[in-house]
PDB file of N, CA and C in Angstrom:
ATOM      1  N   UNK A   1     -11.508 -15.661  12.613  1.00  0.00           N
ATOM      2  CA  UNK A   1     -11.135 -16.866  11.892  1.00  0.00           C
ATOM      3  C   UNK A   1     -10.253 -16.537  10.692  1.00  0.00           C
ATOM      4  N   UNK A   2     -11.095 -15.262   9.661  1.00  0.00           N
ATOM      5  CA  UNK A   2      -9.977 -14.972   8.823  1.00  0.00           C
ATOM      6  C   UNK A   2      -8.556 -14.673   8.862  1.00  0.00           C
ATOM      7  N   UNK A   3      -8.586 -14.050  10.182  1.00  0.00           N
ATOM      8  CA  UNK A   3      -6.969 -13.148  10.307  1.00  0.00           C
ATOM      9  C   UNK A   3      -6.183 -14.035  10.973  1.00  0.00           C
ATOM     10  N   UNK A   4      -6.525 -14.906  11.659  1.00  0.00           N
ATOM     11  CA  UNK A   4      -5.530 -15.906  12.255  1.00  0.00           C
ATOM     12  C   UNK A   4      -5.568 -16.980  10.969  1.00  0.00           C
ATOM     13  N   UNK A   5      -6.404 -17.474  10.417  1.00  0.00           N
ATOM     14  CA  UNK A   5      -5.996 -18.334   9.123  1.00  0.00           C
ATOM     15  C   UNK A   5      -4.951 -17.650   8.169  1.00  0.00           C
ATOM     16  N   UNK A   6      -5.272 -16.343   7.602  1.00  0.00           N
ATOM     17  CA  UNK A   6      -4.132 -16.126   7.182  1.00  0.00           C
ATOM     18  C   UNK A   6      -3.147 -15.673   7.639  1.00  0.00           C
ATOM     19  N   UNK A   7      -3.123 -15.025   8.847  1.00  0.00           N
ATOM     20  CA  UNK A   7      -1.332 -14.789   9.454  1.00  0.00           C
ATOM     21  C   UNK A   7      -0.962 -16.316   9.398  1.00  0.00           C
ATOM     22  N   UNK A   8      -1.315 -17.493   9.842  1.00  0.00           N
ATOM     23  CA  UNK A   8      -0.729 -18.070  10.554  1.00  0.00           C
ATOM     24  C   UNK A   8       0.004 -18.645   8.982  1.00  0.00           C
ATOM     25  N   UNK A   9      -0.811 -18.707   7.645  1.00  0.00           N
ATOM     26  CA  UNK A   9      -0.538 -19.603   6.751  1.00  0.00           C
ATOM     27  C   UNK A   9       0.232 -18.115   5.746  1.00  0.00           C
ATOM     28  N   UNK A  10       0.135 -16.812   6.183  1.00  0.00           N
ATOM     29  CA  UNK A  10       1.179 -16.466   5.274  1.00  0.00           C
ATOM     30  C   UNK A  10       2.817 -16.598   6.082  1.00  0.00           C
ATOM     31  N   UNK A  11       2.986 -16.300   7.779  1.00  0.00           N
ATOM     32  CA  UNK A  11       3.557 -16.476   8.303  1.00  0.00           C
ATOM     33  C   UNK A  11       4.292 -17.686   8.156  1.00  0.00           C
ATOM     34  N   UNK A  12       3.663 -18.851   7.660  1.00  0.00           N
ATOM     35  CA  UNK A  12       4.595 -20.198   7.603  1.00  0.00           C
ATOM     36  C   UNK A  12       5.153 -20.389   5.714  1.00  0.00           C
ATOM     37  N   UNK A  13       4.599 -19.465   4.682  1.00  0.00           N
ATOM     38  CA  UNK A  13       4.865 -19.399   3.797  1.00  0.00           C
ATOM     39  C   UNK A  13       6.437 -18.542   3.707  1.00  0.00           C
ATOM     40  N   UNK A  14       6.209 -17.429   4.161  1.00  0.00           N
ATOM     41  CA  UNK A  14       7.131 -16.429   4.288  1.00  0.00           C
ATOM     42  C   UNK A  14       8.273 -16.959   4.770  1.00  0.00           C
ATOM     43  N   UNK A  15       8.213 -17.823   5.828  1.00  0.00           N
ATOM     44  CA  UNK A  15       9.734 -18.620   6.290  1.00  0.00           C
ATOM     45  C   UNK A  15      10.079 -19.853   5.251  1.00  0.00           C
ATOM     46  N   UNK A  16       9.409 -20.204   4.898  1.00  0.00           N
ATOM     47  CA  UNK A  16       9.648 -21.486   3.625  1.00  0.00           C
ATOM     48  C   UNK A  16      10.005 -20.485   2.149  1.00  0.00           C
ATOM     49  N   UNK A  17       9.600 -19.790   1.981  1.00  0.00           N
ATOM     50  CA  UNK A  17       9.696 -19.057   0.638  1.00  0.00           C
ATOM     51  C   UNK A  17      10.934 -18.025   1.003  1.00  0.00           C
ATOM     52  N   UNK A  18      11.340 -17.744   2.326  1.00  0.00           N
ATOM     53  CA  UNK A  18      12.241 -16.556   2.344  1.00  0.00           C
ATOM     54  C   UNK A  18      13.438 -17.078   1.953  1.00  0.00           C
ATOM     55  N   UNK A  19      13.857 -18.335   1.541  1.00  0.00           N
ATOM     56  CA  UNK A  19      15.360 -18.835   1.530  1.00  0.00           C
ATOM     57  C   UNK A  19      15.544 -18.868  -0.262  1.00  0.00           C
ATOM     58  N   UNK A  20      14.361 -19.352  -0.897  1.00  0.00           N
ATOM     59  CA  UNK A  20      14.187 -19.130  -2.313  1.00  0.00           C
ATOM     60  C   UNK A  20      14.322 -17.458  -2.642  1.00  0.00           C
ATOM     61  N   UNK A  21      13.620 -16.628  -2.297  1.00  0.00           N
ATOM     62  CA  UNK A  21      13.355 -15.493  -3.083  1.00  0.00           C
ATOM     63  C   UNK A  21      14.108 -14.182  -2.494  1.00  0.00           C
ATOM     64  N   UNK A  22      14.432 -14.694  -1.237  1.00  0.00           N
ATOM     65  CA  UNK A  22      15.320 -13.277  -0.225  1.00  0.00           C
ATOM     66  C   UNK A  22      14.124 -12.232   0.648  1.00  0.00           C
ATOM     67  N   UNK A  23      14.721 -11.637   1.610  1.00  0.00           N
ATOM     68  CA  UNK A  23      13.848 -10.908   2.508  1.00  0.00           C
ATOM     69  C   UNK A  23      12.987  -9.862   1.848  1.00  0.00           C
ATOM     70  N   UNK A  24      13.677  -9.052   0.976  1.00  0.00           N
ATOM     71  CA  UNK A  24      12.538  -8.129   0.392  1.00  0.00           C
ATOM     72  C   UNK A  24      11.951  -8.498  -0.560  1.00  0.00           C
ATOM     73  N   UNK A  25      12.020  -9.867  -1.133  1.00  0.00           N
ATOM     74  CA  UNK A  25      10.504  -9.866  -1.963  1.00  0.00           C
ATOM     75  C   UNK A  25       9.806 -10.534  -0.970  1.00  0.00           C
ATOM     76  N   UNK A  26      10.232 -11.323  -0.295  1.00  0.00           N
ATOM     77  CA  UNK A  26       8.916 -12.462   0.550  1.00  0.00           C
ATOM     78  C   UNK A  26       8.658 -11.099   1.354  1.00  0.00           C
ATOM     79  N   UNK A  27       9.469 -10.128   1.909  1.00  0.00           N
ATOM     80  CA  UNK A  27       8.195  -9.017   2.654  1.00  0.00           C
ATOM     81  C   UNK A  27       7.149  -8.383   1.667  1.00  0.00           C
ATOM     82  N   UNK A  28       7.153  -7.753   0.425  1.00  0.00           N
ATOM     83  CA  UNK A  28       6.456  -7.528   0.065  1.00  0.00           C
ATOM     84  C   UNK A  28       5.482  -8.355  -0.659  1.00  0.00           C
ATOM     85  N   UNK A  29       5.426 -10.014  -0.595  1.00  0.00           N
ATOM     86  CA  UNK A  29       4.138 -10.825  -0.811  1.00  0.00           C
ATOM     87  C   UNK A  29       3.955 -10.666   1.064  1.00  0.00           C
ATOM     88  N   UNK A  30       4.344 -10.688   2.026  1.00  0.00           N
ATOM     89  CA  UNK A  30       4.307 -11.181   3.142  1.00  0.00           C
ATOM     90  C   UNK A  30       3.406  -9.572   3.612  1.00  0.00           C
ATOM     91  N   UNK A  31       3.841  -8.245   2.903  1.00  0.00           N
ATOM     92  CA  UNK A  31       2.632  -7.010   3.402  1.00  0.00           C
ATOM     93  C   UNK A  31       1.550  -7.429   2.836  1.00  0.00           C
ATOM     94  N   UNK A  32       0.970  -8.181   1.605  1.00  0.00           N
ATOM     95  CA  UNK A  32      -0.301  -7.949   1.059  1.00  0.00           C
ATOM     96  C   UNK A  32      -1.185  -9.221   1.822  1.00  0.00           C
ATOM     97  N   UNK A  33      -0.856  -9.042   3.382  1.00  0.00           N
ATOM     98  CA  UNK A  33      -1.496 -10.045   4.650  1.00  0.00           C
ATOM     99  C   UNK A  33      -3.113  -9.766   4.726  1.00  0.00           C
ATOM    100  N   UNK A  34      -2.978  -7.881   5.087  1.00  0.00           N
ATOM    101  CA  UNK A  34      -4.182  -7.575   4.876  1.00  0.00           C
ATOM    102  C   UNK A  34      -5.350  -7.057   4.069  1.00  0.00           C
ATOM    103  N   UNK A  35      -4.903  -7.383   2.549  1.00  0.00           N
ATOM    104  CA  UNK A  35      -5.749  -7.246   1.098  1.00  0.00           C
ATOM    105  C   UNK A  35      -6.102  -8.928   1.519  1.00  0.00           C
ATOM    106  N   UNK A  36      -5.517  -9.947   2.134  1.00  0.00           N
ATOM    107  CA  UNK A  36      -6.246 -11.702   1.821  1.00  0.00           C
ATOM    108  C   UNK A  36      -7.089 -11.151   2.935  1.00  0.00           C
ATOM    109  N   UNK A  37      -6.806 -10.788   4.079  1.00  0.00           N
ATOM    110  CA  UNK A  37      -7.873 -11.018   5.270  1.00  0.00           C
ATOM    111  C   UNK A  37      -9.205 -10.098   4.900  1.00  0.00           C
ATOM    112  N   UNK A  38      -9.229  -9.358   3.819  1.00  0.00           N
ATOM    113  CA  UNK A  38     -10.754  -8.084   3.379  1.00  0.00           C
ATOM    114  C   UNK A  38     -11.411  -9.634   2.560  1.00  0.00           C
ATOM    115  N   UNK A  39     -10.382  -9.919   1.701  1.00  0.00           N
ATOM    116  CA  UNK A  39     -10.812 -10.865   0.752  1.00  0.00           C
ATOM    117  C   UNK A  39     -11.541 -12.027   1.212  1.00  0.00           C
ATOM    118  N   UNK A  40     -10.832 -12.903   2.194  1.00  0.00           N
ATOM    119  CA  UNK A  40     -10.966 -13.941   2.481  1.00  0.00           C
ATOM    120  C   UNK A  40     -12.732 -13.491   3.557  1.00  0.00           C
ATOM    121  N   UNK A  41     -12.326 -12.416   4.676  1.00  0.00           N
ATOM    122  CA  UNK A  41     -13.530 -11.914   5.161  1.00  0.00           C
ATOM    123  C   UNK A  41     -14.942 -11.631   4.371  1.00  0.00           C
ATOM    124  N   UNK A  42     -14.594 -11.294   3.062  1.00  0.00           N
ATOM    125  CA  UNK A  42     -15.233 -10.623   2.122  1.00  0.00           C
ATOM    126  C   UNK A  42     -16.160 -12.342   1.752  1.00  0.00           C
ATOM    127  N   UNK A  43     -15.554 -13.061   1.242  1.00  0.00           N
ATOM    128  CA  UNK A  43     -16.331 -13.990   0.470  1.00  0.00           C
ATOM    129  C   UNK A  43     -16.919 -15.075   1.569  1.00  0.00           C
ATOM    130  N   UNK A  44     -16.027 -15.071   2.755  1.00  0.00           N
ATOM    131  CA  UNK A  44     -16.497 -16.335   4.110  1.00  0.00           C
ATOM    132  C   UNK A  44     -17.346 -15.642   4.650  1.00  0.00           C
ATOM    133  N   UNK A  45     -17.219 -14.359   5.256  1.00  0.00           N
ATOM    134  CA  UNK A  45     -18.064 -14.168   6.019  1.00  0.00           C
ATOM    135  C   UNK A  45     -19.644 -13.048   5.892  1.00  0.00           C
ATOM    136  N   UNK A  46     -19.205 -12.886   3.980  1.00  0.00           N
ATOM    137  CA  UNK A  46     -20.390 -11.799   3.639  1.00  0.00           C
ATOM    138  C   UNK A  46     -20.323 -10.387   3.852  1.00  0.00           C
ATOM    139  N   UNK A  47     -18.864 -10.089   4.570  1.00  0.00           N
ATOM    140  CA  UNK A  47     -18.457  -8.585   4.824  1.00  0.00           C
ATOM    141  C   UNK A  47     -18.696  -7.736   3.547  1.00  0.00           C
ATOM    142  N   UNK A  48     -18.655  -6.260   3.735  1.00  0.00           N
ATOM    143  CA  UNK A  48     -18.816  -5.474   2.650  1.00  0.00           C
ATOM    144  C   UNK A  48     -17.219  -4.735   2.917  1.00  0.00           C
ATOM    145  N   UNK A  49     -17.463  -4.495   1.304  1.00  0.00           N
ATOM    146  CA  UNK A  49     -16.060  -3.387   1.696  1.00  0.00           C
ATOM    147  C   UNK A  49     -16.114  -1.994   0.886  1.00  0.00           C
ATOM    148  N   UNK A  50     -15.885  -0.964   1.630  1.00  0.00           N
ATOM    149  CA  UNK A  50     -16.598   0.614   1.392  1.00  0.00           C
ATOM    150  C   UNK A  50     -15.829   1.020   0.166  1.00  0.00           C
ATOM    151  N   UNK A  51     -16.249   2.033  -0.157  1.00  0.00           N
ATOM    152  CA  UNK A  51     -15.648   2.590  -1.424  1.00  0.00           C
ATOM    153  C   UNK A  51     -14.015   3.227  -0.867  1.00  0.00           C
ATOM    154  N   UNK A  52     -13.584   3.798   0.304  1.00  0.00           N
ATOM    155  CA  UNK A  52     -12.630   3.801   0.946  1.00  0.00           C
ATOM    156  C   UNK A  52     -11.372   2.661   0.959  1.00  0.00           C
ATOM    157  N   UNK A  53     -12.429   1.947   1.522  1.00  0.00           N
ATOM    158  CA  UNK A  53     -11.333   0.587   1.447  1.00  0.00           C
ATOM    159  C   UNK A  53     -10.917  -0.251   0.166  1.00  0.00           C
ATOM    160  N   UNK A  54     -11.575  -0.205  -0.578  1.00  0.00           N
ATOM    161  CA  UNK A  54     -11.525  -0.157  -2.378  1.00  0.00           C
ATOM    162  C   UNK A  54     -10.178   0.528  -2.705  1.00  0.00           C
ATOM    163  N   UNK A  55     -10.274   1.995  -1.909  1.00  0.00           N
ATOM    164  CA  UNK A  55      -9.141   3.424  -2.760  1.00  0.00           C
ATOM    165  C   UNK A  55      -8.313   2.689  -2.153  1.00  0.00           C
ATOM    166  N   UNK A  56      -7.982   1.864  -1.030  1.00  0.00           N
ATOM    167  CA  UNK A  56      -6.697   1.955  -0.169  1.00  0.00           C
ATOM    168  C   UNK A  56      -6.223   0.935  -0.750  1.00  0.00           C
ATOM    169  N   UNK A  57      -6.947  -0.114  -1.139  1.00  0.00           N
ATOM    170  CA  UNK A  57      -6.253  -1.176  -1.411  1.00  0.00           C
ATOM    171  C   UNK A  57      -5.659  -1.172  -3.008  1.00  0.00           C
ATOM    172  N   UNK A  58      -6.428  -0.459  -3.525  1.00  0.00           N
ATOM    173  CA  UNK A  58      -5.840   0.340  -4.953  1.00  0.00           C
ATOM    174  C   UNK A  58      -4.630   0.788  -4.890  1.00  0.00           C
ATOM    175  N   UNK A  59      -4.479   1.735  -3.926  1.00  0.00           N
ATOM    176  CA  UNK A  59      -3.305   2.801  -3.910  1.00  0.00           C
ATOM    177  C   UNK A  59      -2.396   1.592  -2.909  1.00  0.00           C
ATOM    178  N   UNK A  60      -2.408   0.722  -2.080  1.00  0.00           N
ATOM    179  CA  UNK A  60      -1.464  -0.470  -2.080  1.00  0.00           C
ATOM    180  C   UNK A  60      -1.211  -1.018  -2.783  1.00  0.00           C
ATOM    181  N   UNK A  61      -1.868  -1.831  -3.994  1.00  0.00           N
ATOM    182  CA  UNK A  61      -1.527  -2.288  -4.627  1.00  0.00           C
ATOM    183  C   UNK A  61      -0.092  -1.522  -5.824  1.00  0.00           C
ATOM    184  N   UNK A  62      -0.379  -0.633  -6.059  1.00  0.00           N
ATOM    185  CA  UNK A  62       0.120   0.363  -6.645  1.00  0.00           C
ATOM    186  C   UNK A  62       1.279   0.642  -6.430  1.00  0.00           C
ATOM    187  N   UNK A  63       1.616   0.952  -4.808  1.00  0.00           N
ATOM    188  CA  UNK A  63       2.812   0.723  -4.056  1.00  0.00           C
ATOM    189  C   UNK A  63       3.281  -0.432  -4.088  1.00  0.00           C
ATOM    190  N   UNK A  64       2.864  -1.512  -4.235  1.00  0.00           N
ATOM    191  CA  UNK A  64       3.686  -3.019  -4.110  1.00  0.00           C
ATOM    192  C   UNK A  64       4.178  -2.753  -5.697  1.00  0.00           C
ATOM    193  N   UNK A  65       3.448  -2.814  -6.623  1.00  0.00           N
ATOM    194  CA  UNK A  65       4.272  -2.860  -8.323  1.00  0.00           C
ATOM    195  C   UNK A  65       5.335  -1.925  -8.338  1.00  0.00           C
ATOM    196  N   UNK A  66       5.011  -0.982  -7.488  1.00  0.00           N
ATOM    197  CA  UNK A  66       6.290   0.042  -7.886  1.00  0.00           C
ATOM    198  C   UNK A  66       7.847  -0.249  -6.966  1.00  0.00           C
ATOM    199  N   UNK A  67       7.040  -0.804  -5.478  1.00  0.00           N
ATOM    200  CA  UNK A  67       8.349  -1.131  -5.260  1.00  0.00           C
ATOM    201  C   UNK A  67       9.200  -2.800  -5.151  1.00  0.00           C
ATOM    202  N   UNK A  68       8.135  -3.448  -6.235  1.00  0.00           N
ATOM    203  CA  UNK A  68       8.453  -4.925  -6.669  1.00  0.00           C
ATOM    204  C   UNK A  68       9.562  -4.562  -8.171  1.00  0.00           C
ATOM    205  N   UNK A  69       9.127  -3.424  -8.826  1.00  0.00           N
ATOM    206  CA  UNK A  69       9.643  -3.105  -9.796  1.00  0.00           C
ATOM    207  C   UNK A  69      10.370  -2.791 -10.379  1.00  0.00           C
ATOM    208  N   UNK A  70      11.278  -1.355  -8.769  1.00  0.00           N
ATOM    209  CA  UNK A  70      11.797  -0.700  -9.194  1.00  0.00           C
ATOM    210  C   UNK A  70      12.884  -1.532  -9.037  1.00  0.00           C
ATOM    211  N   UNK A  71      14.482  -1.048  -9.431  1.00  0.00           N
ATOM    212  CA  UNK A  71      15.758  -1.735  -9.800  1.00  0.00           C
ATOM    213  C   UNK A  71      16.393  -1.248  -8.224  1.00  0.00           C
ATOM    214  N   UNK A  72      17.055  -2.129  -7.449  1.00  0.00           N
ATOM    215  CA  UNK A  72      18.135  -2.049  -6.342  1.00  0.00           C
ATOM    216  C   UNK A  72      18.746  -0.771  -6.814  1.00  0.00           C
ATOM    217  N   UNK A  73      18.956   0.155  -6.126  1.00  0.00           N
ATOM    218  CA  UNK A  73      20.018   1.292  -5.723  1.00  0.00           C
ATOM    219  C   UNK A  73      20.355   1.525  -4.901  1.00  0.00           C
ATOM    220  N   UNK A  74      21.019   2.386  -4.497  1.00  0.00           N
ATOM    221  CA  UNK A  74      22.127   2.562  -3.727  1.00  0.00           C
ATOM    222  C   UNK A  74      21.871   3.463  -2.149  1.00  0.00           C
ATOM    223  N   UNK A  75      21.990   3.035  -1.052  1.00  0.00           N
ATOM    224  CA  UNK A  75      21.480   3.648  -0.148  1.00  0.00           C
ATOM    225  C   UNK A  75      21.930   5.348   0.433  1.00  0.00           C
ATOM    226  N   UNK A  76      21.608   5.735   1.978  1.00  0.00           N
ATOM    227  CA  UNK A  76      22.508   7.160   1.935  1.00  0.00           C
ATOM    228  C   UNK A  76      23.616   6.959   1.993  1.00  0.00           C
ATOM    229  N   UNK A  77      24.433   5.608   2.680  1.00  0.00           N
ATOM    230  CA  UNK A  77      25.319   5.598   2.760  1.00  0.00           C
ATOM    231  C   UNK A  77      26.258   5.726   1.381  1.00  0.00           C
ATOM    232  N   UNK A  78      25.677   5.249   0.685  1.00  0.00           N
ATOM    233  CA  UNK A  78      26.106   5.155  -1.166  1.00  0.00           C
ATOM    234  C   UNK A  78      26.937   3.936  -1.351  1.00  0.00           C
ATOM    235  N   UNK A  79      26.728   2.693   0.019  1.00  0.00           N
ATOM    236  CA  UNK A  79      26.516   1.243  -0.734  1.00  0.00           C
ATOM    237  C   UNK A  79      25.513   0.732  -1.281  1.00  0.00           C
ATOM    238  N   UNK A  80      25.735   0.012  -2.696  1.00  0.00           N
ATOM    239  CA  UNK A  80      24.706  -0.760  -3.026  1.00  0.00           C
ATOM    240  C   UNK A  80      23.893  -1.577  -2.445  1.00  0.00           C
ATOM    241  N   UNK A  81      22.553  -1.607  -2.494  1.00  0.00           N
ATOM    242  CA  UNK A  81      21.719  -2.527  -1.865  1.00  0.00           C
ATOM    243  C   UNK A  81      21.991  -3.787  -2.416  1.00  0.00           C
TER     244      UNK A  81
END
């Protein structure tokens, strides 16, 4: 129930929001799909979540600020993104 509620409702966000904000930010709200489905599992259905899955979603989160953060540069080709 969780994972199809939220694919289906980040999936219809992500196409409504992708024309406002551009492809790489709506992908990176559009990766943090499966931190809602622990969450949403977590409080609907009474799931636990291990000290593991705690580190991972830490060290994702972590990865999204850094690459929400960092500034456009320049690819191998050495056009600008």
């Amino acid at each position: 129930f969780s994972g199809a509620f939220s694919n289906c409702f980040a999936t219809l966000l992500q196409i409504g929001a992708q024309r406002e904000v551009g492809p790489s930010r709506s992908q990176l709200i559009y990766s943090t799909n499966p931190l809602w489905n622990t969450l949403i599992s977590t409080f609907t259905l009474g799931e636990t979540i291990k000290t593991t899955g705690i580190f991972g979603s830490v060290m994702f989160l972590g990865a999204l600020v850094l690459a929400a953060l960092t500034p456009p540069g320049k690819t191998d080709s050495g056009k600008a993104t």
